[in-house]
PDB file of N, CA and C in Angstrom:
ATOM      1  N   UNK A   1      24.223 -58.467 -22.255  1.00  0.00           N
ATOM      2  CA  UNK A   1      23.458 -57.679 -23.203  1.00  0.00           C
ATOM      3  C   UNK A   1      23.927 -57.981 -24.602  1.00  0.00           C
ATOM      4  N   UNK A   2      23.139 -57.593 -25.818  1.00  0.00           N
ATOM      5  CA  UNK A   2      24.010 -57.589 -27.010  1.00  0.00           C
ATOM      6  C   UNK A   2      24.357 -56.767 -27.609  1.00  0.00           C
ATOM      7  N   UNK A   3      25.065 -56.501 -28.174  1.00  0.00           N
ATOM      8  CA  UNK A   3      25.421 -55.077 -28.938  1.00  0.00           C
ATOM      9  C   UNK A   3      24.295 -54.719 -30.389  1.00  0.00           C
ATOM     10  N   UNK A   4      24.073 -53.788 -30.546  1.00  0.00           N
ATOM     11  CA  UNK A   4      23.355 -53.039 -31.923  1.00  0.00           C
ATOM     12  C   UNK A   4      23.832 -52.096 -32.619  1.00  0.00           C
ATOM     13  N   UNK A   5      23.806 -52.171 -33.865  1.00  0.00           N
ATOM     14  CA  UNK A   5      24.449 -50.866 -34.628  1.00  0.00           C
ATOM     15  C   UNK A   5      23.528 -49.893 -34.963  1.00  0.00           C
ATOM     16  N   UNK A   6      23.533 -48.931 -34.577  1.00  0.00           N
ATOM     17  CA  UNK A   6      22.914 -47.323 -34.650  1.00  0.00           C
ATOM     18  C   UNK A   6      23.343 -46.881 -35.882  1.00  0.00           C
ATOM     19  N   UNK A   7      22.274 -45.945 -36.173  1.00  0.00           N
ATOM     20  CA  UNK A   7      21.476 -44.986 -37.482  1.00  0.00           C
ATOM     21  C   UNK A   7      23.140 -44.721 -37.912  1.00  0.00           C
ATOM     22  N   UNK A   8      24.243 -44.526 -37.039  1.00  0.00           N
ATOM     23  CA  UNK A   8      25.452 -43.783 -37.690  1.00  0.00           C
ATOM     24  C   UNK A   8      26.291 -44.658 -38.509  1.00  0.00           C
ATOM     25  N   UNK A   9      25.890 -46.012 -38.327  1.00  0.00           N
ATOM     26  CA  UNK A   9      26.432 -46.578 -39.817  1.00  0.00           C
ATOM     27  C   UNK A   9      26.802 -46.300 -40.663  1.00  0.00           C
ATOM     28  N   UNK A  10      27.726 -46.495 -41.676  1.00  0.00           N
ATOM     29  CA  UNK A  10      28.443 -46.112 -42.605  1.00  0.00           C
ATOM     30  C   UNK A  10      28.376 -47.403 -43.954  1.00  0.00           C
ATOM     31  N   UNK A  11      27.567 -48.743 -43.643  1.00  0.00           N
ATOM     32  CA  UNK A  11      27.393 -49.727 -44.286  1.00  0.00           C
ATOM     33  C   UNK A  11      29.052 -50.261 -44.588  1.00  0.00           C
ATOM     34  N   UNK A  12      29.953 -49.876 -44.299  1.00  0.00           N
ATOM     35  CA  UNK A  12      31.103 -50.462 -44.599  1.00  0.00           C
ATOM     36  C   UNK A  12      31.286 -51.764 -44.660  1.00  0.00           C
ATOM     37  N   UNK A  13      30.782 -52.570 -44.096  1.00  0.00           N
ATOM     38  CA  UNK A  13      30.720 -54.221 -43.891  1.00  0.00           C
ATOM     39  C   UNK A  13      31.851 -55.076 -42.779  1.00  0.00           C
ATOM     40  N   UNK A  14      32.594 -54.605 -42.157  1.00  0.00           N
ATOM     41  CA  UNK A  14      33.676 -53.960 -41.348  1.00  0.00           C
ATOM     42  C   UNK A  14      33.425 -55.519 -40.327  1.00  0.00           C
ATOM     43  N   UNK A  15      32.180 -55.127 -39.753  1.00  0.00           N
ATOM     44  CA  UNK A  15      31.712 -55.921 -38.936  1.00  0.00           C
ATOM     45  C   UNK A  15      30.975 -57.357 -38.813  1.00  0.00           C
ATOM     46  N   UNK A  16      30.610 -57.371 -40.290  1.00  0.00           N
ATOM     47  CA  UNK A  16      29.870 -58.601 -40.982  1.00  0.00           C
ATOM     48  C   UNK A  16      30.643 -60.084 -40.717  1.00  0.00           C
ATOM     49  N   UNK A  17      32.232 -59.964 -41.282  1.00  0.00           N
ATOM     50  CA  UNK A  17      32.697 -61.370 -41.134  1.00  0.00           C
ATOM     51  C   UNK A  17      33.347 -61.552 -39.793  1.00  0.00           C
ATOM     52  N   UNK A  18      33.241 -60.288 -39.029  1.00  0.00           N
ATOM     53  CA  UNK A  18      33.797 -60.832 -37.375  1.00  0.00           C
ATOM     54  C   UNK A  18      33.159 -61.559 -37.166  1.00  0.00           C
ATOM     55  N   UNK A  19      31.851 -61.703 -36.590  1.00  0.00           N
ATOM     56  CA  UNK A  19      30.904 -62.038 -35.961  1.00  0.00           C
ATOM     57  C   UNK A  19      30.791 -63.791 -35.804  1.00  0.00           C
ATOM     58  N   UNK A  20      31.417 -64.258 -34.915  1.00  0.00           N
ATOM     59  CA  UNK A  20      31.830 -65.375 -35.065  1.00  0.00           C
ATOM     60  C   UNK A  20      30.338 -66.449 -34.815  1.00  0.00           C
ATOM     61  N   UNK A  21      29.134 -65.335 -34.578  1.00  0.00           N
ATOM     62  CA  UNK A  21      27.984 -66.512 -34.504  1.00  0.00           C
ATOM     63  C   UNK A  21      26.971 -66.389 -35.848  1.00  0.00           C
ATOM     64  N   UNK A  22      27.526 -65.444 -36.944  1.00  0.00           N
ATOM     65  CA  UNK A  22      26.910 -64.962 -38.165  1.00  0.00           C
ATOM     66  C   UNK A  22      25.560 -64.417 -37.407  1.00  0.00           C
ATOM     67  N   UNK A  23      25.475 -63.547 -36.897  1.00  0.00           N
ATOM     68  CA  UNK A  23      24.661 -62.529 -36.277  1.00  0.00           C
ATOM     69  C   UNK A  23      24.580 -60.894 -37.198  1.00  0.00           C
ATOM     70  N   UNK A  24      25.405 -60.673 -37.851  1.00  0.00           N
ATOM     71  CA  UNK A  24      25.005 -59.288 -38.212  1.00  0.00           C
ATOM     72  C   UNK A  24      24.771 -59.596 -39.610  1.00  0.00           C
ATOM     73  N   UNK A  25      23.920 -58.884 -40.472  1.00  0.00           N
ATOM     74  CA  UNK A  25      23.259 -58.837 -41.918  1.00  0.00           C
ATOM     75  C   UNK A  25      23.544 -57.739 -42.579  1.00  0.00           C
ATOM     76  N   UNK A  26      23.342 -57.492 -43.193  1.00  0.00           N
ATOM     77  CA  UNK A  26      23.709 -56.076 -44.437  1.00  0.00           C
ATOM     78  C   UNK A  26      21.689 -55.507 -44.380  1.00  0.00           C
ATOM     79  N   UNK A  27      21.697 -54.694 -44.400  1.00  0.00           N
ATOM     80  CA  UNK A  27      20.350 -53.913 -44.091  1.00  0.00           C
ATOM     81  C   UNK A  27      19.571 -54.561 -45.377  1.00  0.00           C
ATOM     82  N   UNK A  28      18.541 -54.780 -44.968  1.00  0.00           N
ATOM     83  CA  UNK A  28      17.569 -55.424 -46.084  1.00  0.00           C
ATOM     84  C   UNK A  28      17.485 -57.107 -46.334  1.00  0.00           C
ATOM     85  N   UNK A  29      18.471 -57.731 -45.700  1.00  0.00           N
ATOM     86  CA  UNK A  29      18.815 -59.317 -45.962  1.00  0.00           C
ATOM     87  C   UNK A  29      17.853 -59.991 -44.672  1.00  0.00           C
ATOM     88  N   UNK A  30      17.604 -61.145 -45.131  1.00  0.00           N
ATOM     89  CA  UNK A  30      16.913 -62.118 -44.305  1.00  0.00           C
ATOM     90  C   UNK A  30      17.840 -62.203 -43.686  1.00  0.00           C
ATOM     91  N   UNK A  31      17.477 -63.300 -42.130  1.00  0.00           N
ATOM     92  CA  UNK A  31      18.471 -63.942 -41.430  1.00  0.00           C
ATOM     93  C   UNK A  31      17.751 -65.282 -41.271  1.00  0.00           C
ATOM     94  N   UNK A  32      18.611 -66.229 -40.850  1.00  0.00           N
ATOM     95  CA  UNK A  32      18.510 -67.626 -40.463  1.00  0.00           C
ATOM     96  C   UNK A  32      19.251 -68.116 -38.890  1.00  0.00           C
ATOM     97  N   UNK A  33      18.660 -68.642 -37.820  1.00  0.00           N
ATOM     98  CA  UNK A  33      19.032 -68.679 -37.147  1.00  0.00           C
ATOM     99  C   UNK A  33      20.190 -69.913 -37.261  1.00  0.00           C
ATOM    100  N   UNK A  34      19.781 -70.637 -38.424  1.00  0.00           N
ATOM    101  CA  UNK A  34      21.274 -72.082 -39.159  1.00  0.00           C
ATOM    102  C   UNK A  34      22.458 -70.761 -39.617  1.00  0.00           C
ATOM    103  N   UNK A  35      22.560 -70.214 -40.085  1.00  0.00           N
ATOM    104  CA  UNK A  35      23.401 -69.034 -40.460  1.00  0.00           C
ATOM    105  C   UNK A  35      24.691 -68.808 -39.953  1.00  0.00           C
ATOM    106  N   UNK A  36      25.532 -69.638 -39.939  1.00  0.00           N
ATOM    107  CA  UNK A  36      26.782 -69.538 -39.336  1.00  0.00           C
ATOM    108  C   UNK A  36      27.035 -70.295 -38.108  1.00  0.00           C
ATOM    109  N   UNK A  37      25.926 -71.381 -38.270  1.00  0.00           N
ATOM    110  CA  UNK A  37      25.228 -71.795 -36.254  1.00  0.00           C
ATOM    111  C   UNK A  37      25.415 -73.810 -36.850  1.00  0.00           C
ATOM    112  N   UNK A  38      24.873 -74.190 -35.720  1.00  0.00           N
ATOM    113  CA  UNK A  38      25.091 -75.733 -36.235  1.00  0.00           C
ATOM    114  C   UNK A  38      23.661 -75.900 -35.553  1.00  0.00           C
ATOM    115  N   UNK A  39      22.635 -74.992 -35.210  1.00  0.00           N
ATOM    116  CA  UNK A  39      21.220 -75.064 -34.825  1.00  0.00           C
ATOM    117  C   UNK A  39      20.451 -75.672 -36.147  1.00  0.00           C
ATOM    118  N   UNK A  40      19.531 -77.026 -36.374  1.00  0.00           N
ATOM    119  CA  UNK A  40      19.290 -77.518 -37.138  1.00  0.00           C
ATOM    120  C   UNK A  40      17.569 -77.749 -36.693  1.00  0.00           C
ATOM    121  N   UNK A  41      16.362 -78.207 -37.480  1.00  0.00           N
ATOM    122  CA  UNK A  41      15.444 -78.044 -37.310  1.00  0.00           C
ATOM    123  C   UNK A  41      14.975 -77.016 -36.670  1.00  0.00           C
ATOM    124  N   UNK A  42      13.602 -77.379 -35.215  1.00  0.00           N
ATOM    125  CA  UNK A  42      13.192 -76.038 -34.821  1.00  0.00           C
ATOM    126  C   UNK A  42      13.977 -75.437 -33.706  1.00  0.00           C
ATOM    127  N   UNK A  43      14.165 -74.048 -33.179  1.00  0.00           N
ATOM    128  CA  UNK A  43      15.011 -73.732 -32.187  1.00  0.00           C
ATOM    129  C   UNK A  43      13.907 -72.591 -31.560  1.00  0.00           C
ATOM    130  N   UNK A  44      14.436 -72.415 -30.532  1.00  0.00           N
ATOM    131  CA  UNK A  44      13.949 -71.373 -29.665  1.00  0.00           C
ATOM    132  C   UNK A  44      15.151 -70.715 -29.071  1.00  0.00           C
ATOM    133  N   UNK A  45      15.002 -69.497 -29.497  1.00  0.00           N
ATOM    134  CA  UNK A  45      16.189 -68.684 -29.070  1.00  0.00           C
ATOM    135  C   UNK A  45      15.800 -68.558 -27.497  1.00  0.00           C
ATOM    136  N   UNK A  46      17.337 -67.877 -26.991  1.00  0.00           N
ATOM    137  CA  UNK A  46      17.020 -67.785 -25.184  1.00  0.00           C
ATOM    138  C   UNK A  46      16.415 -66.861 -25.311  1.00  0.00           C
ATOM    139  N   UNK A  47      16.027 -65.752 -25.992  1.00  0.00           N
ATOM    140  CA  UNK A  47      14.795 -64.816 -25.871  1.00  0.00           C
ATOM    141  C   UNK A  47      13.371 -65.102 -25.808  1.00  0.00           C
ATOM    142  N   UNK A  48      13.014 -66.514 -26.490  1.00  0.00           N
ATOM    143  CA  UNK A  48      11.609 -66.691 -26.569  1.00  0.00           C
ATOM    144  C   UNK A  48      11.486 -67.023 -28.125  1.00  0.00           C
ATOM    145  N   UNK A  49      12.243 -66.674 -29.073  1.00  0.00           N
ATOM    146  CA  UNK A  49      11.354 -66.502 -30.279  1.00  0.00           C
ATOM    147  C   UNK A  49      11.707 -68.297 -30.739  1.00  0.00           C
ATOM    148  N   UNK A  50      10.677 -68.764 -31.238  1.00  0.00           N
ATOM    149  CA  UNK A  50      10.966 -69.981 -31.721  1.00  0.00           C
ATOM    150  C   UNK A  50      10.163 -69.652 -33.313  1.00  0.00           C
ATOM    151  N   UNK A  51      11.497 -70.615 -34.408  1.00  0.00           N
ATOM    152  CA  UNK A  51      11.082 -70.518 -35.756  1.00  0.00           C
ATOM    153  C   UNK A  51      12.190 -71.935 -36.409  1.00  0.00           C
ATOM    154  N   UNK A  52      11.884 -71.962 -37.380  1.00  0.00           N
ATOM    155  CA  UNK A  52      12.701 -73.241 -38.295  1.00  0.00           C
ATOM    156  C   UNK A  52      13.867 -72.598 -38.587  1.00  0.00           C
ATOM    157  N   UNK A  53      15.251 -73.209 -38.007  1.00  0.00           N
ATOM    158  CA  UNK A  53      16.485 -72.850 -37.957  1.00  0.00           C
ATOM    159  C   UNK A  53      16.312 -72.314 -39.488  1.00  0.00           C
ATOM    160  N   UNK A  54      16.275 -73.450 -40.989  1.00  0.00           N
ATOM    161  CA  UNK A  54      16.695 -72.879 -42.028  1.00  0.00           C
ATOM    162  C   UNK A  54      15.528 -71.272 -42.300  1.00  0.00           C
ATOM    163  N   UNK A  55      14.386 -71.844 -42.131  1.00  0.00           N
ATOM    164  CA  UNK A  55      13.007 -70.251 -42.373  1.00  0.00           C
ATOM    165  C   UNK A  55      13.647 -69.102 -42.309  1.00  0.00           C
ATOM    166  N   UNK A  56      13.579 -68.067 -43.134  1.00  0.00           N
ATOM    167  CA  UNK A  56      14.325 -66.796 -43.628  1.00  0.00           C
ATOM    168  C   UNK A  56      13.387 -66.372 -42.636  1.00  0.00           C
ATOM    169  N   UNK A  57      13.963 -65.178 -41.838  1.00  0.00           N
ATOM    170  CA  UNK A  57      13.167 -64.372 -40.808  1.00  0.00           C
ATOM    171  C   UNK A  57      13.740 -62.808 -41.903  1.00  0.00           C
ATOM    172  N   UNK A  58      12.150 -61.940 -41.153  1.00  0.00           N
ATOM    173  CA  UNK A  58      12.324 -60.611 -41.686  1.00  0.00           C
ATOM    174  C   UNK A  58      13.633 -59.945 -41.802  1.00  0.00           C
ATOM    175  N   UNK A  59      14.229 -58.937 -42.194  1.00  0.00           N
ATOM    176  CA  UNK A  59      15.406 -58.110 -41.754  1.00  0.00           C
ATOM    177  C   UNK A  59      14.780 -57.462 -40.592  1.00  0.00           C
ATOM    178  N   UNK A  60      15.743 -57.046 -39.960  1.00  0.00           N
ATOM    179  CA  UNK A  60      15.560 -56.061 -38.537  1.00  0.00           C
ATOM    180  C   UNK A  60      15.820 -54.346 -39.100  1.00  0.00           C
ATOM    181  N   UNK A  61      16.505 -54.589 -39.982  1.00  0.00           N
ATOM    182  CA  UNK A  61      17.020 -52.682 -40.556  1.00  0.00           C
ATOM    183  C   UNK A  61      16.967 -53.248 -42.363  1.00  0.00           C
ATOM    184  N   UNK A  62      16.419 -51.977 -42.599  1.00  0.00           N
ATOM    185  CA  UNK A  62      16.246 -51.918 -44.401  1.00  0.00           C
ATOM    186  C   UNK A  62      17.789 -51.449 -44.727  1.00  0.00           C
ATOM    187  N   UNK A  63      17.960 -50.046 -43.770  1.00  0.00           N
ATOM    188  CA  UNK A  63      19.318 -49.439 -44.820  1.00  0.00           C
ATOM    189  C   UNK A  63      20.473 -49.540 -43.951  1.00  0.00           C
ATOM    190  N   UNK A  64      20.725 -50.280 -43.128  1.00  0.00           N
ATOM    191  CA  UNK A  64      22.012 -49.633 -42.378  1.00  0.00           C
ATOM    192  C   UNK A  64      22.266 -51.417 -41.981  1.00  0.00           C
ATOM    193  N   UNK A  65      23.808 -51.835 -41.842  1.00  0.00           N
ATOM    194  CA  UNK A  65      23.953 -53.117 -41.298  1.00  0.00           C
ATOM    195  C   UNK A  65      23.046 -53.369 -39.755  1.00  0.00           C
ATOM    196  N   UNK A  66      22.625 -54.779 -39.244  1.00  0.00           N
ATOM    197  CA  UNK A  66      21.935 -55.157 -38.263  1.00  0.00           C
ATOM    198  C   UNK A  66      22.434 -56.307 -37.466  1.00  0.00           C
ATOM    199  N   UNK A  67      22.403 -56.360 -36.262  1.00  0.00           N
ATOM    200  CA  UNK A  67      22.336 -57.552 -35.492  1.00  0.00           C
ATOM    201  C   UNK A  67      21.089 -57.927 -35.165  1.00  0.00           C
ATOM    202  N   UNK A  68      21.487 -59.408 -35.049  1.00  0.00           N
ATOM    203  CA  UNK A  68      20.265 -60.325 -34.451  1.00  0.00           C
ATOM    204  C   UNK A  68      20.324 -60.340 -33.254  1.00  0.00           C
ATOM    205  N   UNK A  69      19.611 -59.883 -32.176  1.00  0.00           N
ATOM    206  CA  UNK A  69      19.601 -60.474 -30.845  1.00  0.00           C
ATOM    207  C   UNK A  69      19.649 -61.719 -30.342  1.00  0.00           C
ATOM    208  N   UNK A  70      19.042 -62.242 -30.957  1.00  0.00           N
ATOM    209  CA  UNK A  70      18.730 -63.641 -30.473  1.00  0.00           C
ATOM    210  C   UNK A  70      19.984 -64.568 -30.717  1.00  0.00           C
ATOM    211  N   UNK A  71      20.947 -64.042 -31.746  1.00  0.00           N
ATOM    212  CA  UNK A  71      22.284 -64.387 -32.015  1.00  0.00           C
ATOM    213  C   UNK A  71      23.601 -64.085 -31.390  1.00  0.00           C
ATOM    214  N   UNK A  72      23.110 -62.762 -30.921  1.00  0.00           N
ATOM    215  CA  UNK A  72      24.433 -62.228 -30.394  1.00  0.00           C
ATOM    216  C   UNK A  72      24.940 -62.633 -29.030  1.00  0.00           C
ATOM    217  N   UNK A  73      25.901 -62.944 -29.280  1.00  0.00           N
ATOM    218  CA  UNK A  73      26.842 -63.290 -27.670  1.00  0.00           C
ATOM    219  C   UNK A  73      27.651 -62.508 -26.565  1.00  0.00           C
ATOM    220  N   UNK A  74      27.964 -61.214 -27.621  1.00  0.00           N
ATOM    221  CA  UNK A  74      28.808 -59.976 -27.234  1.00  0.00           C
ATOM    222  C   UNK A  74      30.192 -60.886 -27.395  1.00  0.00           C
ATOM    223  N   UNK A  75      30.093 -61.935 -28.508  1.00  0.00           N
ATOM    224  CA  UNK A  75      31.449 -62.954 -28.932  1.00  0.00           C
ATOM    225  C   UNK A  75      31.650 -63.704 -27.619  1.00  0.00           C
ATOM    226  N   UNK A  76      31.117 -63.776 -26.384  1.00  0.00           N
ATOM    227  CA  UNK A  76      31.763 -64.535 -25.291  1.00  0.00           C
ATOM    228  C   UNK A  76      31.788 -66.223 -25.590  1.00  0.00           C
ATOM    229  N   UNK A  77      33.032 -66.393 -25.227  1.00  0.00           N
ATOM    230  CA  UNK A  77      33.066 -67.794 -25.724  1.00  0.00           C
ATOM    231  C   UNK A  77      33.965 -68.171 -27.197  1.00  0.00           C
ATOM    232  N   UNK A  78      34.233 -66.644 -27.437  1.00  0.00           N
ATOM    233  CA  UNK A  78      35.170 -66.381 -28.605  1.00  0.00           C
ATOM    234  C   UNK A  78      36.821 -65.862 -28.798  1.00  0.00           C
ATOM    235  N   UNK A  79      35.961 -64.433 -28.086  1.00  0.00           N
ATOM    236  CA  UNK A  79      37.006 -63.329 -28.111  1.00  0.00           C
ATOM    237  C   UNK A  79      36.663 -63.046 -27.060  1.00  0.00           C
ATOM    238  N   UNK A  80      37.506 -62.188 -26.483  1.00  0.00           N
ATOM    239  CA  UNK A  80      37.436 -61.319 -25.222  1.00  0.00           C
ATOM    240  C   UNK A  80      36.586 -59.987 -25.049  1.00  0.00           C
ATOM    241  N   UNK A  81      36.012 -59.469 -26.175  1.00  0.00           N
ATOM    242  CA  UNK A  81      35.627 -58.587 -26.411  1.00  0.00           C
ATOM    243  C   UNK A  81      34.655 -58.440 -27.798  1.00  0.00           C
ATOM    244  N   UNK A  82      33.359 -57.800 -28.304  1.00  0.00           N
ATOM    245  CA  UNK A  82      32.757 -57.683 -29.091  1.00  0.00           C
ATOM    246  C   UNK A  82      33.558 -57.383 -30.309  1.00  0.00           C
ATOM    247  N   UNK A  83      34.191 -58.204 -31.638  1.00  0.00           N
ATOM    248  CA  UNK A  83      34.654 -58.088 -32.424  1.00  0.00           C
ATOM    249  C   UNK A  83      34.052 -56.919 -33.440  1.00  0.00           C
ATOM    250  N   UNK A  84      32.725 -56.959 -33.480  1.00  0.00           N
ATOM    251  CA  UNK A  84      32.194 -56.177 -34.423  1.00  0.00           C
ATOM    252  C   UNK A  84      32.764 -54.737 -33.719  1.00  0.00           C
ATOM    253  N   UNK A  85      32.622 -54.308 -32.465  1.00  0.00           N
ATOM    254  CA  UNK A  85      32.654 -53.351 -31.875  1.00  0.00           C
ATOM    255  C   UNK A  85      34.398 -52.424 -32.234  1.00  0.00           C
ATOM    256  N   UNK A  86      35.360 -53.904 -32.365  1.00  0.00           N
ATOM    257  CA  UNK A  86      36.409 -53.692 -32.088  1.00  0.00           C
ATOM    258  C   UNK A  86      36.650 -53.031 -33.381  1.00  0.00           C
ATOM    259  N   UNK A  87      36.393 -53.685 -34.372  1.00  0.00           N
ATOM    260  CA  UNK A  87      36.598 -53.142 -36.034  1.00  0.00           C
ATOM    261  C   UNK A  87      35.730 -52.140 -36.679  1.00  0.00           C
ATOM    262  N   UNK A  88      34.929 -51.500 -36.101  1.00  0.00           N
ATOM    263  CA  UNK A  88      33.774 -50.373 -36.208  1.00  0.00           C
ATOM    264  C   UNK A  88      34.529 -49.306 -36.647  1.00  0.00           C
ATOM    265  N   UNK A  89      34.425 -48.756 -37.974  1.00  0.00           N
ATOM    266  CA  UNK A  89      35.435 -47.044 -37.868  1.00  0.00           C
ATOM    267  C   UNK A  89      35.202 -46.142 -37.385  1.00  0.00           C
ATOM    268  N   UNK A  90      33.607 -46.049 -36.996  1.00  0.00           N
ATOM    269  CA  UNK A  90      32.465 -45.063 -36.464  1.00  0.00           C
ATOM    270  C   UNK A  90      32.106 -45.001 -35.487  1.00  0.00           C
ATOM    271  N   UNK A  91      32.715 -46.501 -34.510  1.00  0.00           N
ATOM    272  CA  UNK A  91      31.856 -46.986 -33.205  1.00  0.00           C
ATOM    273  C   UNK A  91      30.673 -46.873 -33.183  1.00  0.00           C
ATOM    274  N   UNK A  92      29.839 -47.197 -33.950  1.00  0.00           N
ATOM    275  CA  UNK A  92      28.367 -47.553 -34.149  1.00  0.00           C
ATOM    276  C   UNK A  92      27.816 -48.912 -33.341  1.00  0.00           C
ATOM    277  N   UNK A  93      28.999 -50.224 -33.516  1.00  0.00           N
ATOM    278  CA  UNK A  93      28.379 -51.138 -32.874  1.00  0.00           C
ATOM    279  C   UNK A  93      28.849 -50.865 -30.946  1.00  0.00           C
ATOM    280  N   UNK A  94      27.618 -50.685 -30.605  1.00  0.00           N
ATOM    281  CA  UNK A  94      27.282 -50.255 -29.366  1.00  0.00           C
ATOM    282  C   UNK A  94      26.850 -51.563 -28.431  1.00  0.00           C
ATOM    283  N   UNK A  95      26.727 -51.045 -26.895  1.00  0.00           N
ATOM    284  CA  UNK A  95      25.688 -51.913 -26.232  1.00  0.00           C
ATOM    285  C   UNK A  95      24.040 -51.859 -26.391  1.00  0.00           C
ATOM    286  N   UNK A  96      23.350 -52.541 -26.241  1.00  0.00           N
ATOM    287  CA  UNK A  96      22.067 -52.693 -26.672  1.00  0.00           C
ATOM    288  C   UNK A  96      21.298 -52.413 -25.513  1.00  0.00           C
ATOM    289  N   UNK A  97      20.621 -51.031 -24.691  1.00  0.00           N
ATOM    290  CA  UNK A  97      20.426 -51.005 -23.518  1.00  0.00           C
ATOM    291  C   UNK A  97      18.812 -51.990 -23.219  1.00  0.00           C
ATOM    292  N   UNK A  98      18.704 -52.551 -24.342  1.00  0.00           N
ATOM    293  CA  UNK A  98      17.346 -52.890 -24.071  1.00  0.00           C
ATOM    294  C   UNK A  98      17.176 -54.696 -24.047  1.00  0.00           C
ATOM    295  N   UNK A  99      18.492 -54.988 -23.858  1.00  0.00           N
ATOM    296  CA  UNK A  99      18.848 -56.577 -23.641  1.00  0.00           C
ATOM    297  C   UNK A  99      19.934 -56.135 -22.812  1.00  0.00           C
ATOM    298  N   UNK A 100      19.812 -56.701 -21.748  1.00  0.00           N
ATOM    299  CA  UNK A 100      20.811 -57.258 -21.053  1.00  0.00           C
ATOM    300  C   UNK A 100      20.604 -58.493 -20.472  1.00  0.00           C
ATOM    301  N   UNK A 101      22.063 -59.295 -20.650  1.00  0.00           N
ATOM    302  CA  UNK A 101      22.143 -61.172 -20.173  1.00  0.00           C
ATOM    303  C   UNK A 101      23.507 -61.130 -19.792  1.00  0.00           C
ATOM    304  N   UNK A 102      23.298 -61.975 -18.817  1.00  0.00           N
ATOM    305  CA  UNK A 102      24.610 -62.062 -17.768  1.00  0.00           C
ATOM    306  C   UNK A 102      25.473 -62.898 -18.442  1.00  0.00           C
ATOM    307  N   UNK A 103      27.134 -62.476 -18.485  1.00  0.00           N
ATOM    308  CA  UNK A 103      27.855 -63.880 -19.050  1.00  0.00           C
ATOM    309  C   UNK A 103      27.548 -65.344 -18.915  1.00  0.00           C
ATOM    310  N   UNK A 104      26.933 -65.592 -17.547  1.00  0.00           N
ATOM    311  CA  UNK A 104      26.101 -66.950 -17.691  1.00  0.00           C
ATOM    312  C   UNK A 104      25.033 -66.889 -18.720  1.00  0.00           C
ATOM    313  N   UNK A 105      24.546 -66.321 -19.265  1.00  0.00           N
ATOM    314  CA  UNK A 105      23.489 -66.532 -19.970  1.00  0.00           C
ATOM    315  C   UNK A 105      23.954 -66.530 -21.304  1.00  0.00           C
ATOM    316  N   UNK A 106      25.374 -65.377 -21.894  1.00  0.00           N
ATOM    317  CA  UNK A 106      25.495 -65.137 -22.820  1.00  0.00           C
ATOM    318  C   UNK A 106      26.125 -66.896 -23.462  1.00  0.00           C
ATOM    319  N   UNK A 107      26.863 -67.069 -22.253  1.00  0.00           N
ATOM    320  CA  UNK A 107      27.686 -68.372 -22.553  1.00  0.00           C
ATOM    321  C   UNK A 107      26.638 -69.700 -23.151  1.00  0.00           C
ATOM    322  N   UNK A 108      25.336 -69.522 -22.305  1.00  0.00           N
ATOM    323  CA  UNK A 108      24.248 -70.705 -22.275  1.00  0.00           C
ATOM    324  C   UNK A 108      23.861 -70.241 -23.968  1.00  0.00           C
ATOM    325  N   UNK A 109      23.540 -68.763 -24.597  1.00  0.00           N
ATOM    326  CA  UNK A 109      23.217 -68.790 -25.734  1.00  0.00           C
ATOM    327  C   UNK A 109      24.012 -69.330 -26.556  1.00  0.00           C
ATOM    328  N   UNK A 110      25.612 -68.848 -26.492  1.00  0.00           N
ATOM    329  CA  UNK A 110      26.492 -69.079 -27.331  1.00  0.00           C
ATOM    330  C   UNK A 110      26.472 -71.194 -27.934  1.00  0.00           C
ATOM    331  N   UNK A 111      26.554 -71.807 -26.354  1.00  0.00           N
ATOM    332  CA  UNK A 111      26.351 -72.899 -26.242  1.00  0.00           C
ATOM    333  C   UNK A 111      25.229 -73.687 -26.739  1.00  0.00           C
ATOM    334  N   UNK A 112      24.069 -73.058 -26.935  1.00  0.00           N
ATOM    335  CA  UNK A 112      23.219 -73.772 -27.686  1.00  0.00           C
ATOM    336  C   UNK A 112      23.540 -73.333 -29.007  1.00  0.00           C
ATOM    337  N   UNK A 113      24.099 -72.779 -29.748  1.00  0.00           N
ATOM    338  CA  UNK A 113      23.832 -72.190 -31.375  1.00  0.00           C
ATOM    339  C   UNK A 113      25.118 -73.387 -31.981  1.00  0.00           C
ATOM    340  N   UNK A 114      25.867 -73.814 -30.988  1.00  0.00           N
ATOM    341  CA  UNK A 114      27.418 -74.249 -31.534  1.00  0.00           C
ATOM    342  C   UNK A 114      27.465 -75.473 -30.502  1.00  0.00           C
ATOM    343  N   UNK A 115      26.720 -76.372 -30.844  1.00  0.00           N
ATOM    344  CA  UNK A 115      26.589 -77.671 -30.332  1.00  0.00           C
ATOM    345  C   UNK A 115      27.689 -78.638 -30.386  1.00  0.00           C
TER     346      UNK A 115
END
């Protein structure tokens, strides 16, 4: 699954430079799926969404920090554990009950973004 940060945010930024696949944004910022990634031309995330690695995609949250799904690994392949989650003061970054992907899968995402 991936983790998401909930309404109880505090915008602290806490969680921004863990994120070892540049997956989380500051509320209101574009994302890029090139963004911390070595994904170059077009990509298709393991979710389905296909767009131009550099193409600015919408924000996901206006006021509160955000993860990308299509980015997130839950860090496997990193850390042992969700970094953002670990450095949270609020525990806001949560599990995401509405994605779930098996460490095989998380590993297959991680593996395509970091070629």
């Amino acid at each position: 699954m991936a983790i998401m940060i909930t309404d109880e945010c505090i915008n602290c930024g806490a969680c921004e430079p863990e994120c070892p696949n540049n997956a989380i944004y500051e509320g209101g910022s574009e994302w890029r799926f090139a963004d911390g990634t070595s994904i170059k031309g077009t990509f298709t995330s393991k979710l389905g969404f296909t767009a131009d690695a550099n193409a600015a995609q919408a924000p996901k949250q206006m006021d509160i920090y955000y993860i990308v799904t299509d980015k997130c690994t839950e860090c496997v392949g990193f850390h042992d554990e969700p970094q953002c989650a670990a450095v949270c003061p609020v525990d806001c970054c949560v599990d995401d009950p509405d994605y779930r992907e098996s460490a095989e899968d998380l590993t297959a995402k991680k593996n395509s973004m970091h070629a």
